[in-house]
PDB file of N, CA and C in Angstrom:
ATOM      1  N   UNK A   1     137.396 121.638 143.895  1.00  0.00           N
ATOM      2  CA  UNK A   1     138.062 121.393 142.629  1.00  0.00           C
ATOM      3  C   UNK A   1     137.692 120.031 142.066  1.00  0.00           C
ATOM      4  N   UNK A   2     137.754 119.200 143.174  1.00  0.00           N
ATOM      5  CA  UNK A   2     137.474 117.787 142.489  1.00  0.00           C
ATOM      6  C   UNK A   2     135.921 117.740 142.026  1.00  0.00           C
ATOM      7  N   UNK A   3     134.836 118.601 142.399  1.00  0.00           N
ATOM      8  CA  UNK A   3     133.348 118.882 142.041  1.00  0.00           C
ATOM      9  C   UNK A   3     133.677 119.052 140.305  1.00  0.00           C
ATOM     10  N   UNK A   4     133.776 119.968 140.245  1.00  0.00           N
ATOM     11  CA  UNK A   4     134.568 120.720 138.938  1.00  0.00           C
ATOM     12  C   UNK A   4     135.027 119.644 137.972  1.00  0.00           C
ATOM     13  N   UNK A   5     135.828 118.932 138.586  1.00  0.00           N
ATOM     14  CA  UNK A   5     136.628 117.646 137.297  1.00  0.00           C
ATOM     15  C   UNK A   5     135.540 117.006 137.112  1.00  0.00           C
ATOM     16  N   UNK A   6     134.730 116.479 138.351  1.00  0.00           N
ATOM     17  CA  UNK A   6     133.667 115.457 138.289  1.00  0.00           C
ATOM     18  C   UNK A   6     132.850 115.427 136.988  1.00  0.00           C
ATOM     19  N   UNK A   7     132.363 117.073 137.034  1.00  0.00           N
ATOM     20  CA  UNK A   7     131.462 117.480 136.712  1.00  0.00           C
ATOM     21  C   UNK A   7     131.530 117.533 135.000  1.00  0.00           C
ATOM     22  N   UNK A   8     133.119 118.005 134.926  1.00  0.00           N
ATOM     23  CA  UNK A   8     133.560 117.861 133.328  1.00  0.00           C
ATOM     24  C   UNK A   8     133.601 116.359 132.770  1.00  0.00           C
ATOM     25  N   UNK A   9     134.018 115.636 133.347  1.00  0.00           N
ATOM     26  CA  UNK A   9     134.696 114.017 133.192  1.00  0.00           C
ATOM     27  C   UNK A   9     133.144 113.589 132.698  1.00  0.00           C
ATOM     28  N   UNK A  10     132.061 113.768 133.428  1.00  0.00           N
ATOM     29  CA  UNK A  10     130.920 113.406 133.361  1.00  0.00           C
ATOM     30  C   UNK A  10     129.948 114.046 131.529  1.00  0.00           C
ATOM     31  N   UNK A  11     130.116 115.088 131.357  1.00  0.00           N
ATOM     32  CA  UNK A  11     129.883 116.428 130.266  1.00  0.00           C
ATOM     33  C   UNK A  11     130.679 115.339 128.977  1.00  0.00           C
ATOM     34  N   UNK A  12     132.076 115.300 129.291  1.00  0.00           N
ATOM     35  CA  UNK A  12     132.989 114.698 128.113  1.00  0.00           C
ATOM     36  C   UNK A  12     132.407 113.442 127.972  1.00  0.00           C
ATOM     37  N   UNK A  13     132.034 112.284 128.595  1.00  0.00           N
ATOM     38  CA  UNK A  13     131.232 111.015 128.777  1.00  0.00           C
ATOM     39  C   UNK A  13     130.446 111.172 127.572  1.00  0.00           C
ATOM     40  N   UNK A  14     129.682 112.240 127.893  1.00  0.00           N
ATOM     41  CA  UNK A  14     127.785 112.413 127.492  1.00  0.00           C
ATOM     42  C   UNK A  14     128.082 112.744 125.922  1.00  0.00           C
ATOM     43  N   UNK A  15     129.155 113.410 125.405  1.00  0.00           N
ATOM     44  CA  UNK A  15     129.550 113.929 124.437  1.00  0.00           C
ATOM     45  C   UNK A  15     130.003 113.575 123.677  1.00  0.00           C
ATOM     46  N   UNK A  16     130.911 112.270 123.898  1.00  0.00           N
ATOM     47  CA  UNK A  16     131.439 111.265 123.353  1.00  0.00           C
ATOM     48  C   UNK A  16     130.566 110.500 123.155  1.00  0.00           C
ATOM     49  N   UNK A  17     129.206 109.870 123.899  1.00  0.00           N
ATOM     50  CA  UNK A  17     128.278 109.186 123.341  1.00  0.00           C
ATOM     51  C   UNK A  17     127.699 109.894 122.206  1.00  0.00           C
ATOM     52  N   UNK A  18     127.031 111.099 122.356  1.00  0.00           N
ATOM     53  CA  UNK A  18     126.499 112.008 121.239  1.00  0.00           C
ATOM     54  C   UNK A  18     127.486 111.792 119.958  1.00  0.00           C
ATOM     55  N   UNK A  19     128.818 112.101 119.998  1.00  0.00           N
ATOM     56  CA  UNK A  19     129.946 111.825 118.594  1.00  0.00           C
ATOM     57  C   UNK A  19     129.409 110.680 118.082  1.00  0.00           C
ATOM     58  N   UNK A  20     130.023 109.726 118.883  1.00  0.00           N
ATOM     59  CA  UNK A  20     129.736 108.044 118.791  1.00  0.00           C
ATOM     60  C   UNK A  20     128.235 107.847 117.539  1.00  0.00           C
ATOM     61  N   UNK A  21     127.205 108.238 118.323  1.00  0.00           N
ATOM     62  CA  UNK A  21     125.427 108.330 117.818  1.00  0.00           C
ATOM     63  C   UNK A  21     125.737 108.954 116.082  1.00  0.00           C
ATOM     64  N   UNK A  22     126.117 110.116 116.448  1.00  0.00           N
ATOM     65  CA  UNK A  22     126.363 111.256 114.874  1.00  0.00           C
ATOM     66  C   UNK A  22     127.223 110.394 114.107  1.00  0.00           C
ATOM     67  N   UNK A  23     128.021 110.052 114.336  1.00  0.00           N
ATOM     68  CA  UNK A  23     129.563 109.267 113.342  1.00  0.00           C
ATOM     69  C   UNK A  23     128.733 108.036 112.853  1.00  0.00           C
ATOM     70  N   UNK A  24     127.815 107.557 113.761  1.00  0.00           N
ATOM     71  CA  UNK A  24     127.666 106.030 113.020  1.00  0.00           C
ATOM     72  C   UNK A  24     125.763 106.515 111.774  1.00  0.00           C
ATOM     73  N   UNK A  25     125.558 107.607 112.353  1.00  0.00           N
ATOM     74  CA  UNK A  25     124.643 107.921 111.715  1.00  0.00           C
ATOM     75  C   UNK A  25     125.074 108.904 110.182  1.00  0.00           C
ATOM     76  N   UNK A  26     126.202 109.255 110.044  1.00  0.00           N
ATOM     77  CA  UNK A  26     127.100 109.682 108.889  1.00  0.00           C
ATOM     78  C   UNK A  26     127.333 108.794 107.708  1.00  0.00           C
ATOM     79  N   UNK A  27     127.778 107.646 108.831  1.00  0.00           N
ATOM     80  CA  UNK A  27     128.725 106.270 108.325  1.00  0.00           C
ATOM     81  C   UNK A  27     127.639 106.149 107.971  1.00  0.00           C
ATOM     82  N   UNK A  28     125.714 105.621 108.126  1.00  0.00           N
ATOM     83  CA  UNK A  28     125.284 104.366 107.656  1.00  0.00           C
ATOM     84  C   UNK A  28     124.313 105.659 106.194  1.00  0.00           C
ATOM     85  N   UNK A  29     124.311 107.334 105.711  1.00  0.00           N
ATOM     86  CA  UNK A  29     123.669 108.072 105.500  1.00  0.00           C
ATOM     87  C   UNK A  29     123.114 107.228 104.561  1.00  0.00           C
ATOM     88  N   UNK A  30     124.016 106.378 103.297  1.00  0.00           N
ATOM     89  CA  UNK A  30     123.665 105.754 102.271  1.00  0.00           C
ATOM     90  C   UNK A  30     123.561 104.422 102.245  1.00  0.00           C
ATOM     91  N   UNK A  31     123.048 103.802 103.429  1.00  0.00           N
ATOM     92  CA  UNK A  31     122.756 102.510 103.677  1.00  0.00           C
ATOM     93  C   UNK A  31     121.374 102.266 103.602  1.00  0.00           C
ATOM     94  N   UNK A  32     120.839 101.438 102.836  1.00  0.00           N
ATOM     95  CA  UNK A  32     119.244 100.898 102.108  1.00  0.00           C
ATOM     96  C   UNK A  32     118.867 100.947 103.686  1.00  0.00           C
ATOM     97  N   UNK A  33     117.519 101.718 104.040  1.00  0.00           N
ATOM     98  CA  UNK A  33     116.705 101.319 104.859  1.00  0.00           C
ATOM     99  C   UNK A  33     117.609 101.794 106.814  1.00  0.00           C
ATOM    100  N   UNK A  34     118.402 102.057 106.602  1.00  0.00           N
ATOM    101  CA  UNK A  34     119.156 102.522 107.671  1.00  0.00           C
ATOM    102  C   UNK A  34     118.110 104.005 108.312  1.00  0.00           C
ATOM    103  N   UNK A  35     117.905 103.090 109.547  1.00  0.00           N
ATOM    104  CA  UNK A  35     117.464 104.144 110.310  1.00  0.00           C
ATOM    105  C   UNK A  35     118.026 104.926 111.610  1.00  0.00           C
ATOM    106  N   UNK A  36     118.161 106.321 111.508  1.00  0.00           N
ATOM    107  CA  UNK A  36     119.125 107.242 112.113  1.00  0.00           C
ATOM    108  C   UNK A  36     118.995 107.032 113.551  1.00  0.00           C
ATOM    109  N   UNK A  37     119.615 106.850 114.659  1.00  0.00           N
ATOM    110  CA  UNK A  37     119.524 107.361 116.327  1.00  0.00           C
ATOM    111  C   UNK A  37     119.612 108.631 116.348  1.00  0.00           C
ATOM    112  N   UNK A  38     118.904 108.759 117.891  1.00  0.00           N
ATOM    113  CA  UNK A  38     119.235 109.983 118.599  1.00  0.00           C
ATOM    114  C   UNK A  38     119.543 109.778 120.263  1.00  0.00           C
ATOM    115  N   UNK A  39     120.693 110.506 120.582  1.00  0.00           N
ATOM    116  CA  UNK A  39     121.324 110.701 121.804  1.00  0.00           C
ATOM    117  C   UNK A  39     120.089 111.659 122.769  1.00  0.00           C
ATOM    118  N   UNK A  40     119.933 111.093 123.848  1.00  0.00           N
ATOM    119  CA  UNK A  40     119.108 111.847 124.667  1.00  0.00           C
ATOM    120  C   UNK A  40     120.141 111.523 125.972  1.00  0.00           C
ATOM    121  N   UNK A  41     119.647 112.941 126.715  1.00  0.00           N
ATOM    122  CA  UNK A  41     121.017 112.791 127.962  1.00  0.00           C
ATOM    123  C   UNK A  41     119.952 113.346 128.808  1.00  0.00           C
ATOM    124  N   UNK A  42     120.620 113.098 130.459  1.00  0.00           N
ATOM    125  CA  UNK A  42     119.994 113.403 131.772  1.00  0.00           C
ATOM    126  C   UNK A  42     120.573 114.319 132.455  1.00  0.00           C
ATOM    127  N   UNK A  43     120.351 115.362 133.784  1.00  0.00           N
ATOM    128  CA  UNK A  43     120.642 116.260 134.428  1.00  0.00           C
ATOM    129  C   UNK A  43     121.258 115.194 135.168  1.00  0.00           C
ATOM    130  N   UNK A  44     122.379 115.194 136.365  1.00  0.00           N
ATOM    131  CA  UNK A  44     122.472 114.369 137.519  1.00  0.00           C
ATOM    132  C   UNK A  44     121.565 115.653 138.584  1.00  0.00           C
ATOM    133  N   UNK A  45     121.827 115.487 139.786  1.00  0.00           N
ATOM    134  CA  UNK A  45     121.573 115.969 140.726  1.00  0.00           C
ATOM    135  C   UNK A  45     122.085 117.205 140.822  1.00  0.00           C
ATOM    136  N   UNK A  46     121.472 118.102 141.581  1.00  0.00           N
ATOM    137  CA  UNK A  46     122.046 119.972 141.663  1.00  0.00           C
ATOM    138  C   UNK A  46     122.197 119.774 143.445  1.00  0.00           C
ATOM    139  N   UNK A  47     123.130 120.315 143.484  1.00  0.00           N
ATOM    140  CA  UNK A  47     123.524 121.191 144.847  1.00  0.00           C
ATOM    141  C   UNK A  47     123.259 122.436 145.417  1.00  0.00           C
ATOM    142  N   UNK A  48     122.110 122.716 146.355  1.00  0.00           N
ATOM    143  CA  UNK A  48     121.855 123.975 146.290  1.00  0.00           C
ATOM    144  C   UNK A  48     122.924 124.436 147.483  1.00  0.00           C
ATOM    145  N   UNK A  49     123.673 125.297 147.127  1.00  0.00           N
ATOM    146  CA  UNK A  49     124.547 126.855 148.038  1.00  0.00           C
ATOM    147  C   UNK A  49     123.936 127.218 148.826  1.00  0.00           C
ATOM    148  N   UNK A  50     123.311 128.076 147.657  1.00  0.00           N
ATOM    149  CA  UNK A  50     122.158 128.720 148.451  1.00  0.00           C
ATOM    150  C   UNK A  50     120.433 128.852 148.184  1.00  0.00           C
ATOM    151  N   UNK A  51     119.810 129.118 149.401  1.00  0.00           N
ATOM    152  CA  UNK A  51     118.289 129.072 149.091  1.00  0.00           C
ATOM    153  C   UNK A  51     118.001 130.568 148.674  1.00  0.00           C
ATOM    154  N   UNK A  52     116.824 130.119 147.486  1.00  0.00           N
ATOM    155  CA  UNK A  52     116.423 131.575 147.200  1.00  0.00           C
ATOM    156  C   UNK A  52     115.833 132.037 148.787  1.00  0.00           C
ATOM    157  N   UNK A  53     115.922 133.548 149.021  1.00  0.00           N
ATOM    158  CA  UNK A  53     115.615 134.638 149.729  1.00  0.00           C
ATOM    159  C   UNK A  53     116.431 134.214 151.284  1.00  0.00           C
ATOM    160  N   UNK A  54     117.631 133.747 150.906  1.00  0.00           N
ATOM    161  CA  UNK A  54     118.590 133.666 151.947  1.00  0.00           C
ATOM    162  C   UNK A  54     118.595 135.178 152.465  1.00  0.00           C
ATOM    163  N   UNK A  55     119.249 135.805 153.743  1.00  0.00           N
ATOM    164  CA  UNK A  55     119.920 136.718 154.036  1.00  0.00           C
ATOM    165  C   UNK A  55     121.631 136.623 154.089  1.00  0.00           C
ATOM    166  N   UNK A  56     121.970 137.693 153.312  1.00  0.00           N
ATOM    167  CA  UNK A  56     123.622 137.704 153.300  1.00  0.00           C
ATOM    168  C   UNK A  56     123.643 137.993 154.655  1.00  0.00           C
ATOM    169  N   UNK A  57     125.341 138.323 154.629  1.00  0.00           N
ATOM    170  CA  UNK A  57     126.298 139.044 155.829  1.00  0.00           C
ATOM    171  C   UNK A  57     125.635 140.594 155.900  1.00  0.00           C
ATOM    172  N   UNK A  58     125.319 141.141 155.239  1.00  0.00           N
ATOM    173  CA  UNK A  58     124.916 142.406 155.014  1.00  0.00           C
ATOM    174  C   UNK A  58     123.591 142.555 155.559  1.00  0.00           C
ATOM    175  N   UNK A  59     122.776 141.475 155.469  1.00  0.00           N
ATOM    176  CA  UNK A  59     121.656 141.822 155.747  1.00  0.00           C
ATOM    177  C   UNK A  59     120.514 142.077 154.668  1.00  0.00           C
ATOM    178  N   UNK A  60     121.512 141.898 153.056  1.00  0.00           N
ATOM    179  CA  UNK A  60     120.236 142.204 151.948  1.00  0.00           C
ATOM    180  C   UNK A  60     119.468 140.758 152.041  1.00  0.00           C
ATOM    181  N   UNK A  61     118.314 140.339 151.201  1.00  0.00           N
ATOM    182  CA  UNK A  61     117.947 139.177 150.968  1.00  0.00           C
ATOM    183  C   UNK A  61     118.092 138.565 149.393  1.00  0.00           C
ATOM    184  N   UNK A  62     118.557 137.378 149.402  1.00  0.00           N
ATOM    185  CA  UNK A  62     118.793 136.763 147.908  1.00  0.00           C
ATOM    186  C   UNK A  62     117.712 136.909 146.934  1.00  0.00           C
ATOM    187  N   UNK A  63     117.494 137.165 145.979  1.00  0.00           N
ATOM    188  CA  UNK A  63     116.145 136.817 145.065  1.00  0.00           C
ATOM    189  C   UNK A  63     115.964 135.594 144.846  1.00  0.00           C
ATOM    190  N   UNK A  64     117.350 134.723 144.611  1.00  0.00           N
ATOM    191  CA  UNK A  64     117.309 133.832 143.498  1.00  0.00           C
ATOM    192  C   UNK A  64     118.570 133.244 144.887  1.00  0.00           C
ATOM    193  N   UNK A  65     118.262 131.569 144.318  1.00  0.00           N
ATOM    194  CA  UNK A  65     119.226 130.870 144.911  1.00  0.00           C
ATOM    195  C   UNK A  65     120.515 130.418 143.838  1.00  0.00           C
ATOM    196  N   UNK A  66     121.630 130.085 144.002  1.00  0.00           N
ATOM    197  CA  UNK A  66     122.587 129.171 143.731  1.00  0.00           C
ATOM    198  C   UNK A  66     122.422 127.420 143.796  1.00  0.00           C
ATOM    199  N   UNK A  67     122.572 127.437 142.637  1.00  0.00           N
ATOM    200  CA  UNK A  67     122.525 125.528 142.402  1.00  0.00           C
ATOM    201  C   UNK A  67     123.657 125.517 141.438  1.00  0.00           C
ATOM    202  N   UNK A  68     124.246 124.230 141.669  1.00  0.00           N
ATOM    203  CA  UNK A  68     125.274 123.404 141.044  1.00  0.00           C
ATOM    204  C   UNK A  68     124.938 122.202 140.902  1.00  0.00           C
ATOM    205  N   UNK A  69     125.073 122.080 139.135  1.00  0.00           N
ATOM    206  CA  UNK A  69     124.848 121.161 138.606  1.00  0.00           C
ATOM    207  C   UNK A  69     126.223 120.004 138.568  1.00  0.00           C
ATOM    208  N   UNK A  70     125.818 118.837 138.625  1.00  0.00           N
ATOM    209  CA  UNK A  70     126.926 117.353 139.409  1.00  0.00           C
ATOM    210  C   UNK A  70     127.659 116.876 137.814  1.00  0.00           C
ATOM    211  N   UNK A  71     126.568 117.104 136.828  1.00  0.00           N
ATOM    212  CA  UNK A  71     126.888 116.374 135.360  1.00  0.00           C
ATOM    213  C   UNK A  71     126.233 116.163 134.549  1.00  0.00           C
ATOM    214  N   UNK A  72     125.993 115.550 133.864  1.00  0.00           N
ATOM    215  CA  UNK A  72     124.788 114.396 132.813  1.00  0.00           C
ATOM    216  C   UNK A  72     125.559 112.732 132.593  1.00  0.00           C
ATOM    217  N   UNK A  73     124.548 112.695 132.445  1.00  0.00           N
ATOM    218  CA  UNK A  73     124.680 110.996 131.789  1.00  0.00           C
ATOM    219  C   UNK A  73     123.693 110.509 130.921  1.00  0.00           C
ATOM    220  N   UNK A  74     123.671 109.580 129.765  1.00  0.00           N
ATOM    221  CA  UNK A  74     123.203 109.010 128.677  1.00  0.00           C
ATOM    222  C   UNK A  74     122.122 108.340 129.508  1.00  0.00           C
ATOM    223  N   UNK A  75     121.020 109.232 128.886  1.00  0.00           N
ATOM    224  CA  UNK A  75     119.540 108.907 129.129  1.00  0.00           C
ATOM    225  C   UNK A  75     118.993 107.379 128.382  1.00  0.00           C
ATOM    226  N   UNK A  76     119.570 107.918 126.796  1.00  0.00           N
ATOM    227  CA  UNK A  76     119.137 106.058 126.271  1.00  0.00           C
ATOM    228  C   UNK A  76     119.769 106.431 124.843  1.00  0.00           C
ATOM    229  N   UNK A  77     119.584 106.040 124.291  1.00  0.00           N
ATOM    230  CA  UNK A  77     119.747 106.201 122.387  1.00  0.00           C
ATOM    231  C   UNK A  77     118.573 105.346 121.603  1.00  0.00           C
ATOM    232  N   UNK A  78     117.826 106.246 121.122  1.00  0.00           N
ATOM    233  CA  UNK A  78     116.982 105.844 120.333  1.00  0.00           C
ATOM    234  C   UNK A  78     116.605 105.974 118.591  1.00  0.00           C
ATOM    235  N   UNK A  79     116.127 104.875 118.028  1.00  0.00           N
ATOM    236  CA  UNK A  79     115.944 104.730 116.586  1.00  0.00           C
ATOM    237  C   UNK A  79     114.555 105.953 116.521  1.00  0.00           C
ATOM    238  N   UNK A  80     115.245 106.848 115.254  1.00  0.00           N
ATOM    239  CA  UNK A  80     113.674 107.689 114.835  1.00  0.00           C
ATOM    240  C   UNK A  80     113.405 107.041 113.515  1.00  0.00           C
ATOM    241  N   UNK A  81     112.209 106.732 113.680  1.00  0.00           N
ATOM    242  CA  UNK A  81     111.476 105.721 112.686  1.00  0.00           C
ATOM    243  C   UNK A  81     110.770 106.817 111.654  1.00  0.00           C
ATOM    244  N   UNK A  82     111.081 107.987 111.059  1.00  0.00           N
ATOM    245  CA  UNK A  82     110.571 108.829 110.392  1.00  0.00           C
ATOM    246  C   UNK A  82     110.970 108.288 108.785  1.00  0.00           C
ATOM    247  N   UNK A  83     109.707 108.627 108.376  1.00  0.00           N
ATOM    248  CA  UNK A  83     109.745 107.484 106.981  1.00  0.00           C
ATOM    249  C   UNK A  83     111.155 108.740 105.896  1.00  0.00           C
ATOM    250  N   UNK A  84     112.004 107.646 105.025  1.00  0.00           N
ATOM    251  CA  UNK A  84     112.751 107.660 103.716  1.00  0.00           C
ATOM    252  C   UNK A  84     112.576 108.191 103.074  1.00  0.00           C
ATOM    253  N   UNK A  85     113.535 108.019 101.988  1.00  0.00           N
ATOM    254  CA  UNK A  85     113.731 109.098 100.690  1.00  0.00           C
ATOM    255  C   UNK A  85     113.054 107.179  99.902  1.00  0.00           C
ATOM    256  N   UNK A  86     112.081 107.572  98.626  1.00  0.00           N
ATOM    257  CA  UNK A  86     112.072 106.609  97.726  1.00  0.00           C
ATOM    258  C   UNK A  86     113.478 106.436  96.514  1.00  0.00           C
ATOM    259  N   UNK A  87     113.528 105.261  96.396  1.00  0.00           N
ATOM    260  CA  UNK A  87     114.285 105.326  95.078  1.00  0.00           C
ATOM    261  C   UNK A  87     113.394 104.180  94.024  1.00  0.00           C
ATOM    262  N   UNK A  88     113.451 104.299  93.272  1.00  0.00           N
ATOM    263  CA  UNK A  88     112.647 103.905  91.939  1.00  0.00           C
ATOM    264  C   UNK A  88     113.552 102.540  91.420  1.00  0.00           C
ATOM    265  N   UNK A  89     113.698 101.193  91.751  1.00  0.00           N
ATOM    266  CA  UNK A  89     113.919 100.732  90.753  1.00  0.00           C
ATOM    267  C   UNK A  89     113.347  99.667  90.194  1.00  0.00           C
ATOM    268  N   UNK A  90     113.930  99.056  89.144  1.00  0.00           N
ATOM    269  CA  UNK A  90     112.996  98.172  87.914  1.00  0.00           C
ATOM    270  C   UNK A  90     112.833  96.783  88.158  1.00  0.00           C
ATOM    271  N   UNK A  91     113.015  96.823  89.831  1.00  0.00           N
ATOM    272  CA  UNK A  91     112.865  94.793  90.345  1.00  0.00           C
ATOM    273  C   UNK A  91     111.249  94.827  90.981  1.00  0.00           C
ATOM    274  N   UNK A  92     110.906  94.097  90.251  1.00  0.00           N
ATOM    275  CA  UNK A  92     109.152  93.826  90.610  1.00  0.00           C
ATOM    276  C   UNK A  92     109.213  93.161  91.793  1.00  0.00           C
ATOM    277  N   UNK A  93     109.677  92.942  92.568  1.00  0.00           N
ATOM    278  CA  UNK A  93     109.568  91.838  94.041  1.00  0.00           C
ATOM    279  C   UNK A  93     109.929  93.620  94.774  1.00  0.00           C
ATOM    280  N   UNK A  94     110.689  94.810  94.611  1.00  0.00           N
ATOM    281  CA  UNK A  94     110.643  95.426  96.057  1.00  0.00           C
ATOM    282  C   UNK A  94     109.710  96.160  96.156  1.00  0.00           C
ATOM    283  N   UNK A  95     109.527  96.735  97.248  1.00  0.00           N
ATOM    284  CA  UNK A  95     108.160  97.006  97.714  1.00  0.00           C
ATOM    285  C   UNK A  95     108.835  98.023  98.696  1.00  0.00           C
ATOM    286  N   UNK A  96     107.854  98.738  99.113  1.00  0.00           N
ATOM    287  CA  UNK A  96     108.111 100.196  99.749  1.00  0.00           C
ATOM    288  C   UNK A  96     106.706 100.708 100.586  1.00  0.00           C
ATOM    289  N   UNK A  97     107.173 101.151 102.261  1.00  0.00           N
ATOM    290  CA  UNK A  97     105.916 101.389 102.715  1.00  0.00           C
ATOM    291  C   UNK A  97     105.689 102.664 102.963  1.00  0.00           C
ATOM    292  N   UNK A  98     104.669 103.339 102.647  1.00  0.00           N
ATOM    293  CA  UNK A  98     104.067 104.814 102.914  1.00  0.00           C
ATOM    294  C   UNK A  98     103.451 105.225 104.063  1.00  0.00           C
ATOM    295  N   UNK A  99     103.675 106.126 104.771  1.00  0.00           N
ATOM    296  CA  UNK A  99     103.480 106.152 106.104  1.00  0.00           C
ATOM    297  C   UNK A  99     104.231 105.579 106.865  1.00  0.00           C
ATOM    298  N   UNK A 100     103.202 105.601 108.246  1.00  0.00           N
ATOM    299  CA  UNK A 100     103.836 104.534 109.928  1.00  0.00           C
ATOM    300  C   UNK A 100     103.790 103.096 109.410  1.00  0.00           C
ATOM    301  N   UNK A 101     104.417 102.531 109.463  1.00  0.00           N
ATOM    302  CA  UNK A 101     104.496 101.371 109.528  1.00  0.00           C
ATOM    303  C   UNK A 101     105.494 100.646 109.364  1.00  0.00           C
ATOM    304  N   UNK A 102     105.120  98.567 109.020  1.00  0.00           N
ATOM    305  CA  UNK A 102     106.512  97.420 109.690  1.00  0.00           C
ATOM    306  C   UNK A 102     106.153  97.039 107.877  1.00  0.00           C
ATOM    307  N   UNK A 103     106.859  95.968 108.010  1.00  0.00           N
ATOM    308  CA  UNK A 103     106.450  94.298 106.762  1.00  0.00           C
ATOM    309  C   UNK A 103     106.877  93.343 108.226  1.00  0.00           C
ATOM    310  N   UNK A 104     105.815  92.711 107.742  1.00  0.00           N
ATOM    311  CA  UNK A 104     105.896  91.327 108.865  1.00  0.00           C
ATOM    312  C   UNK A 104     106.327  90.238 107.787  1.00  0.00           C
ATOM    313  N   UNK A 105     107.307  89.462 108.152  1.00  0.00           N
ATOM    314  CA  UNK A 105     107.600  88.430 107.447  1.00  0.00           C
ATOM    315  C   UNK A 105     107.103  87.028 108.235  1.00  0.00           C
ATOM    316  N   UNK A 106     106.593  86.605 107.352  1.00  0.00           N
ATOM    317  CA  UNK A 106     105.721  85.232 108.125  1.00  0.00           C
ATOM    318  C   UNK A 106     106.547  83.478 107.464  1.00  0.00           C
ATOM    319  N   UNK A 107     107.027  83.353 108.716  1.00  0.00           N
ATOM    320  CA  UNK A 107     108.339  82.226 107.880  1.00  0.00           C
ATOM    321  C   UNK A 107     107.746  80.419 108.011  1.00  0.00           C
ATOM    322  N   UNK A 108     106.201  80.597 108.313  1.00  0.00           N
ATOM    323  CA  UNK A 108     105.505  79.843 108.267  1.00  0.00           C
ATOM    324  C   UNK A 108     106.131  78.212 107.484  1.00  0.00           C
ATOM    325  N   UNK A 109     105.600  79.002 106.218  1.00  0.00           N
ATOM    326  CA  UNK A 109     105.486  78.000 105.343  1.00  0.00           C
ATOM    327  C   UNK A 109     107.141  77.761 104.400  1.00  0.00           C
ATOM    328  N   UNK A 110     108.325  77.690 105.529  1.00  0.00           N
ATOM    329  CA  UNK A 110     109.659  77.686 104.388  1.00  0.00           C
ATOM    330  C   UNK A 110     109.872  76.128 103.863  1.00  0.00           C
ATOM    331  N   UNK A 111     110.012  76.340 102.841  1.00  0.00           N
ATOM    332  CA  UNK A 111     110.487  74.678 101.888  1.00  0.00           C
ATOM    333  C   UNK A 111     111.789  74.061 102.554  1.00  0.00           C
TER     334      UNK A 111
END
């Protein structure tokens, strides 16, 4: 039984990070230049029962084994850098990049 709670307690964790990721990626939809995350999650460890082509009590043989899975946990959260929507406006200083790419700001020369 306590496998079981483990196993949920662990699921609800992973899920609540995923909310967390989605909610703040909602919150920022109409924020200039805001770039979206994504939740990536991990298997924990499996428990095998049983091995495939065990013999039962009976004497048949298993095809397939039994595994139990322990949980997940938060693999990482990562920025997808997939380029924007343009918007058009009438200030000659902004600038907008097409394709992969940065702007490097070079603070070299500040007054």
């Amino acid at each position: 039984m306590l496998k079981g709670l483990w196993t949920a307690a662990t699921g609800m964790a992973a899920m609540q990070l995923h909310i967390d990721v989605t909610a703040n990626n909602l919150a920022n939809v109409n924020t200039t230049s805001f770039k979206k995350s994504r939740s990536e999650f991990q298997d924990l460890m499996y428990q095998t029962l049983r091995l495939p082509g065990a013999t039962t009590a009976a004497g048949n043989q298993l095809p397939t084994g039994i595994q139990v899975g322990m949980g997940a946990k938060p693999a990482g959260v990562h920025k997808v850098f997939s380029q924007g929507d343009y918007n058009q406006t009438d200030n000659e200083f902004d600038l907008a990049i097409e394709g992969k790419g940065f702007f490097k700001v070079d603070r070299k020369s500040v007054v």
